[in-house]
Protein backbone atom coordinates (compact mmCIF):
# COMPACT_ATOMS: atom_id res chain seq x y z
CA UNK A 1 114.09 78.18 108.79
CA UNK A 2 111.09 78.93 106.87
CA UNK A 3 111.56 80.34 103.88
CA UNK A 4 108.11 82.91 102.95
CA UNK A 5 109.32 83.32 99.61
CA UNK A 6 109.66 79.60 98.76
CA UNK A 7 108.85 79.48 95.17
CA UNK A 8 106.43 75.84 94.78
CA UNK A 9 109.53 74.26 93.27
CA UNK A 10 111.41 74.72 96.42
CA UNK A 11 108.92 74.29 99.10
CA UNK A 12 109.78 71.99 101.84
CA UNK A 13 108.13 70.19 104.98
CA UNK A 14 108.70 73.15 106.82
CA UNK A 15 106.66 75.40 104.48
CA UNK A 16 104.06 73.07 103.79
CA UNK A 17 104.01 72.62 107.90
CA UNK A 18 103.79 76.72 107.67
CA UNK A 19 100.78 77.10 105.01
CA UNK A 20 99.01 74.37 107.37
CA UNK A 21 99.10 76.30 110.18
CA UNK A 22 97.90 79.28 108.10
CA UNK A 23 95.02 77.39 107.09
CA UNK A 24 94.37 76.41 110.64
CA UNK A 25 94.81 79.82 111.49
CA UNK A 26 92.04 81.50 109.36
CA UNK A 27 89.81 78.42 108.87
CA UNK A 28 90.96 76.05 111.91
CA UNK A 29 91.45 72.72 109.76
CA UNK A 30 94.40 71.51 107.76
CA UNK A 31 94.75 71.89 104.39
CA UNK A 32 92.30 69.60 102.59
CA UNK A 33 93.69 66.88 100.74
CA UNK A 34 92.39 67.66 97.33
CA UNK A 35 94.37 70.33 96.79
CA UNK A 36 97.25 70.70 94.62
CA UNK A 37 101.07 71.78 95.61
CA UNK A 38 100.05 75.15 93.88
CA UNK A 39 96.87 75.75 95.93
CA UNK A 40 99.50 74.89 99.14
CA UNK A 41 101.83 77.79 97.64
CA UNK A 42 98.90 80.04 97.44
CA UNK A 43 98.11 79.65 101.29
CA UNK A 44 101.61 80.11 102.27
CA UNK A 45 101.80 83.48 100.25
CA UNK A 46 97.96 84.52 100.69
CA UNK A 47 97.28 83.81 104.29
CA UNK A 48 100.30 85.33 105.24
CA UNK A 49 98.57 88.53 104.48
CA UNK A 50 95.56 87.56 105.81
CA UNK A 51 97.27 86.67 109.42
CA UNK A 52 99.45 90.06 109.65
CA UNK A 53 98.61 91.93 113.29
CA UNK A 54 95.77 89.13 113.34
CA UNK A 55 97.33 88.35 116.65
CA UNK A 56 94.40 86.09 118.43
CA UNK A 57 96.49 83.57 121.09
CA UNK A 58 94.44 81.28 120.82
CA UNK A 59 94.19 80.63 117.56
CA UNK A 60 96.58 78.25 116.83
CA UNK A 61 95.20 75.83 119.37
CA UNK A 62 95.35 72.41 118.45
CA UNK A 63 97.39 72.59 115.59
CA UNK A 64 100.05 70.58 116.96
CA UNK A 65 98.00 67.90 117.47
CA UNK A 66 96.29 67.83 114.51
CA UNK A 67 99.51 68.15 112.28
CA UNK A 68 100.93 65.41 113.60
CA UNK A 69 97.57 63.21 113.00
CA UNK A 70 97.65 64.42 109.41
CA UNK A 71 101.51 65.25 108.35
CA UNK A 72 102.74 61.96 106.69
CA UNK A 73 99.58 61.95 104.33
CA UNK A 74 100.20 65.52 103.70
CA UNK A 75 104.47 65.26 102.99
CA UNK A 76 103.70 62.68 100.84
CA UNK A 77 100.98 64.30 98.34
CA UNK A 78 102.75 67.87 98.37
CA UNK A 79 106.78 67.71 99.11
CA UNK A 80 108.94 67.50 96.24
């Protein structure tokens, strides 16, 4: 289960997986590398927000896809 309130100590895969699709959400890319495990806490808690009752189908298209092409880099820089 995702856990929304994840503090960045205890963030897993599953929120960083969760702030991605934020990020794809609002901007429709992947977190960028560069940034920190902090700046991934601050999507996960900021776009949240951003997303409530923004309830567009479609876009979440191609997330999937593009998580999987871009996960293992990803886990590595920002799980604990």
């Amino acid at each position: 289960m995702i856990n929304y309130q994840a503090s960045l100590e205890n963030m897993t895969s599953k929120e960083i997986k969760e702030a991605n699709r934020f990020m794809w959400g609002i901007k429709g890319m992947l977190i960028p590398i560069g940034y920190s495990t902090k700046d991934v806490h601050g999507v996960l808690q900021g776009y949240f927000k951003r997303l409530w009752c923004n309830c567009d189908p479609g876009q979440f298209d191609g997330f999937e896809e593009a998580w999987e092409q871009g996960k293992k880099i990803r886990l590595k820089k920002w799980e604990k």
